[in-house]
Protein backbone atom coordinates (compact mmCIF):
# COMPACT_ATOMS: atom_id res chain seq x y z
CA UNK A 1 154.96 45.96 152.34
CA UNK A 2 155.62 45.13 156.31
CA UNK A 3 156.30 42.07 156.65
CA UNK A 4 153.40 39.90 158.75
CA UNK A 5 154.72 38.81 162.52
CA UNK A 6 152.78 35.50 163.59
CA UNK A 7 152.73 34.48 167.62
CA UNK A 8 152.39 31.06 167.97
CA UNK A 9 152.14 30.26 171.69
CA UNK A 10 150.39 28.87 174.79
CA UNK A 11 149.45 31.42 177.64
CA UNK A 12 150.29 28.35 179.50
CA UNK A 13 153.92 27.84 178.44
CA UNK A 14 157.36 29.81 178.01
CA UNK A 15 155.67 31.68 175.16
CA UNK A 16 154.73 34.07 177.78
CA UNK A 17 158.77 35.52 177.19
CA UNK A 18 157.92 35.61 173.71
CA UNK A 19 154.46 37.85 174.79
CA UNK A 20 156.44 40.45 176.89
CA UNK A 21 158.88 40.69 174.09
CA UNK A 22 156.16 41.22 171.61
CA UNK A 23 154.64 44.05 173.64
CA UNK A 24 158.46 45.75 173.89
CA UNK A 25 159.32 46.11 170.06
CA UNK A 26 155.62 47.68 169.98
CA UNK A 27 155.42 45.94 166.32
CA UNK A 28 151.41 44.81 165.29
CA UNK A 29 151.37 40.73 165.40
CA UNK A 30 148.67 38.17 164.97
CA UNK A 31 148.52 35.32 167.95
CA UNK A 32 148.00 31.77 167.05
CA UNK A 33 146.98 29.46 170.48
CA UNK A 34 148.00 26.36 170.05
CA UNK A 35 147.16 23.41 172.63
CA UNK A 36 148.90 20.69 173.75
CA UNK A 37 148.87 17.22 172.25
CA UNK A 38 146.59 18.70 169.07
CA UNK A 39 147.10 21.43 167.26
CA UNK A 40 150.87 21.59 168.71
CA UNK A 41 151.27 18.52 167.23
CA UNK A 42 149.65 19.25 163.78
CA UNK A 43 151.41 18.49 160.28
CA UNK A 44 150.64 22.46 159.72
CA UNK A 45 152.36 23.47 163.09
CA UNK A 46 154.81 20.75 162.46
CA UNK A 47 156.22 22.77 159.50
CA UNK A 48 156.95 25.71 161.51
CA UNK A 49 158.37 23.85 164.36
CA UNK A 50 159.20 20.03 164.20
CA UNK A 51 159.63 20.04 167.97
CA UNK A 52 155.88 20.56 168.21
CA UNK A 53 156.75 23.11 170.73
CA UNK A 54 155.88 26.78 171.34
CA UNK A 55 156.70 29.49 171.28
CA UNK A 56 157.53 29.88 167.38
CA UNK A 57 157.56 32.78 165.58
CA UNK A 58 156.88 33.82 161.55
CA UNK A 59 158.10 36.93 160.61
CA UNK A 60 157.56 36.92 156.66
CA UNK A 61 159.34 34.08 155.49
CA UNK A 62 161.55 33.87 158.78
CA UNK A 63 160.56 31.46 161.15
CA UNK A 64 162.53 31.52 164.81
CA UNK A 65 162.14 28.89 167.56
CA UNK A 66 163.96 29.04 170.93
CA UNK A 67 162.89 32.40 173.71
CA UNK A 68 166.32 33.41 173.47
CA UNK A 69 166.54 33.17 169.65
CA UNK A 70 163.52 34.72 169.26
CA UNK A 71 164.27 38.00 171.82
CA UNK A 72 167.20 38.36 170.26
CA UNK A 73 166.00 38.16 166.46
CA UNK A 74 162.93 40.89 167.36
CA UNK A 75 165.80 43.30 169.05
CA UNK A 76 167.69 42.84 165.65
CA UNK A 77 164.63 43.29 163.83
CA UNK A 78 163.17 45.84 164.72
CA UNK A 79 165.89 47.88 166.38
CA UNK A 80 163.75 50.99 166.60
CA UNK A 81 162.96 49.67 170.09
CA UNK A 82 166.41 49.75 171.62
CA UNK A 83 166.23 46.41 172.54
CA UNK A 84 169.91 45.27 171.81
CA UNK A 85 173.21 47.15 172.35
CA UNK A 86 175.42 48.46 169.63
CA UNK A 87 177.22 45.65 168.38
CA UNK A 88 180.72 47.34 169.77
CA UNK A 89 178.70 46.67 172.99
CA UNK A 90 177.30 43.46 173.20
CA UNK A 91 179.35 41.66 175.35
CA UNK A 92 177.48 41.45 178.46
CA UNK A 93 174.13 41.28 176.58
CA UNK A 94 175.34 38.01 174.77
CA UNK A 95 176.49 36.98 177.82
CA UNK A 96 174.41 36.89 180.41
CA UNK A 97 171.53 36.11 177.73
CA UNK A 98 173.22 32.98 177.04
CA UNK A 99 173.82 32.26 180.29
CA UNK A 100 169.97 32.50 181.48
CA UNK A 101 169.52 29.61 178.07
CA UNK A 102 172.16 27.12 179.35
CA UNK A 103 173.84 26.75 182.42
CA UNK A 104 170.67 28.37 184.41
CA UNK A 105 167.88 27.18 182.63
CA UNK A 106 169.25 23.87 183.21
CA UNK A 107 170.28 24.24 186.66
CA UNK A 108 166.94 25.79 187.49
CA UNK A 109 164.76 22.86 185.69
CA UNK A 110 166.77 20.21 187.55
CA UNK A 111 166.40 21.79 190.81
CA UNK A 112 162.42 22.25 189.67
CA UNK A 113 162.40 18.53 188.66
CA UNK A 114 164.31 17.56 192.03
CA UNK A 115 167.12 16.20 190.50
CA UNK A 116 170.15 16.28 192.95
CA UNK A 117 173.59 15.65 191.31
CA UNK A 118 176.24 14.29 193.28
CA UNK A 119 180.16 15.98 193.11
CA UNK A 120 180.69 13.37 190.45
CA UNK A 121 177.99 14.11 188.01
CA UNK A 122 178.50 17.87 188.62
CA UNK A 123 181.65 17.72 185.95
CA UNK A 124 179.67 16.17 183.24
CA UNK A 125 177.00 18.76 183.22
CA UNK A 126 177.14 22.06 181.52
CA UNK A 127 176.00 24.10 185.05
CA UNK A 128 178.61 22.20 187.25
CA UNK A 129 177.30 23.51 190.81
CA UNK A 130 173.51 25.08 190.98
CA UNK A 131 175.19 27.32 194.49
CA UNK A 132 177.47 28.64 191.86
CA UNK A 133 175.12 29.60 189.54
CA UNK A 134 172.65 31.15 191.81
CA UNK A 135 176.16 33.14 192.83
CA UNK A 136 177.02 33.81 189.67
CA UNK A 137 173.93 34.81 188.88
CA UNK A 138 173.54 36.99 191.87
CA UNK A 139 176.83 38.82 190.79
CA UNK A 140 175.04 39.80 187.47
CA UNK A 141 172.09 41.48 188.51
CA UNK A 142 172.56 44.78 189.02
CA UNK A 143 171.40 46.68 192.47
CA UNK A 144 169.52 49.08 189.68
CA UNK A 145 169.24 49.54 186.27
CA UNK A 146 169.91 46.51 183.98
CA UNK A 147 171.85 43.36 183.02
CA UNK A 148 173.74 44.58 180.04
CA UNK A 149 174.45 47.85 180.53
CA UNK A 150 172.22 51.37 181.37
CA UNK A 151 169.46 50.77 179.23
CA UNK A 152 166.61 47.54 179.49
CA UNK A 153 167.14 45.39 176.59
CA UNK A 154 166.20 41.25 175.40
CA UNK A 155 168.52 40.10 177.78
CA UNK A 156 166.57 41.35 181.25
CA UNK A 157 163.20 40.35 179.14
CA UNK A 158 164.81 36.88 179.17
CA UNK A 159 166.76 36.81 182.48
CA UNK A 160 164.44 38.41 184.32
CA UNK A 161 161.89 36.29 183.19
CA UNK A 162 163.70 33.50 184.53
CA UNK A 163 164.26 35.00 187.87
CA UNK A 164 160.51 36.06 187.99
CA UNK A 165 159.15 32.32 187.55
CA UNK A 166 162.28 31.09 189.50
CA UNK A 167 161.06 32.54 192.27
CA UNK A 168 157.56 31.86 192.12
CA UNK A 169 157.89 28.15 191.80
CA UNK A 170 160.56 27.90 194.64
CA UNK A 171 163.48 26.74 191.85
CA UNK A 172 165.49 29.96 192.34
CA UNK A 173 166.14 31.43 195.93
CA UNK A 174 164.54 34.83 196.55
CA UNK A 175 167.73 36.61 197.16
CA UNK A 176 167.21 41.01 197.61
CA UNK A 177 169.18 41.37 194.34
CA UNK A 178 166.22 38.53 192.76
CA UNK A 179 163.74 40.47 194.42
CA UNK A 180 164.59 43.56 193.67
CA UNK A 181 165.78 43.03 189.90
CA UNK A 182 162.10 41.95 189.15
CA UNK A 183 160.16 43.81 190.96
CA UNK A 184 161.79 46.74 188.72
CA UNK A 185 161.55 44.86 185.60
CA UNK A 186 157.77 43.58 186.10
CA UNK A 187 156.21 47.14 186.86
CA UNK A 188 157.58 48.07 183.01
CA UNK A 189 154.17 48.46 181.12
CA UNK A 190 154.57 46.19 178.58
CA UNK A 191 155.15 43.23 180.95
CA UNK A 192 151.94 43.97 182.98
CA UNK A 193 150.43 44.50 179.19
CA UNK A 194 151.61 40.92 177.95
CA UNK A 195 150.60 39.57 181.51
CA UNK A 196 147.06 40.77 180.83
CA UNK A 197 146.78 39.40 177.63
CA UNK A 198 148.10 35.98 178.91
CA UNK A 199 145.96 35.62 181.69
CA UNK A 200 142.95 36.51 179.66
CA UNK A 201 143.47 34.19 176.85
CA UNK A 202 143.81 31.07 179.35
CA UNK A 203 140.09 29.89 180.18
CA UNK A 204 139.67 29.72 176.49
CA UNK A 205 143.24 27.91 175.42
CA UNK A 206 142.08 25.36 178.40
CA UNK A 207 138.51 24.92 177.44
């Protein structure tokens, strides 16, 4: 028997990762809205994620919190999709995946937030230098194709997700390589599918 794979999310919130990745592995799943303050914060939601955060996801028994935990479970599950390297070539997709979750998530929020870090603090965080990450960062993207190698895998859902909403808010600079890395990676049908399905569902997770 398949296994059941439950979306718990917010169209509102970084589930929309979770969404595009969904509508990659092609699987069937069941989405659960959840708002904030109330049901996020129920004793049954609680259970899947004590954080009383989304996105979550139940697959079976198997219950995975995190973006980047969860794109890279769903490429491991479901590896029909072609969503993850082989393992002898994983290197850069491990990489720069993990990069996108630490130093530039948390270079990007801080610029978001406005916090400015003087040369001092700069050792004592994990990003050190947000110029160098935007550099290093630059260095990664690829003039075409993808992140990790020839082929689109969890790693540009995640990383280009980042650069996509980096840009739009003004927390990422819209450098050509930016630019042109997402523009390729947001005309791919299944994120204009999970957009759709997002943008729909918000007047009712509001109301």
């Amino acid at each position: 028997m398949t296994k059941e794979l439950v979306f718990y999310t917010n169209p509102m919130s970084r589930g929309r990762i979770v969404r595009w990745m969904l509508e990659e592995i092609g699987a069937p799943y069941r989405t659960e809205f959840l708002d904030y303050g109330t049901t996020m914060k129920s004793a049954d939601y609680l259970a899947i994620n004590p954080m009383g955060k989304v996105p979550a996801i139940r697959h079976g028994d198997v219950v995975v919190t995190e973006c980047p935990a969860i794109c890279a479970y769903l490429a491991d599950a479901f590896p029909e999709a072609g969503l993850a390297p082989p393992m002898d070539a994983r290197g850069a997709y491990y990489r720069w995946l993990f990069f996108a979750a630490g130093p530039l998530e948390a270079a990007v929020t801080n610029r978001f937030l406005g916090v400015e870090l003087s040369p001092e603090m700069e050792g004592k965080v994990g990003y050190g230098d947000f110029g160098a990450v935007m550099d290093t960062l630059e260095q990664a993207v690829p003039s075409d194709g993808y992140i990790a190698g020839d082929r689109f895998s969890a790693a540009d859902v995640y990383v280009g997700s980042h650069v996509g909403w980096g840009m739009q808010m003004d927390a990422i600079e819209t450098r050509p390589g930016f630019a042109e890395y997402w523009a390729r990676l947001s005309a791919r049908e299944a994120c204009q599918r999970a957009n759709e399905l997002d943008d729909a569902a918000m007047p009712a997770a509001a109301s």
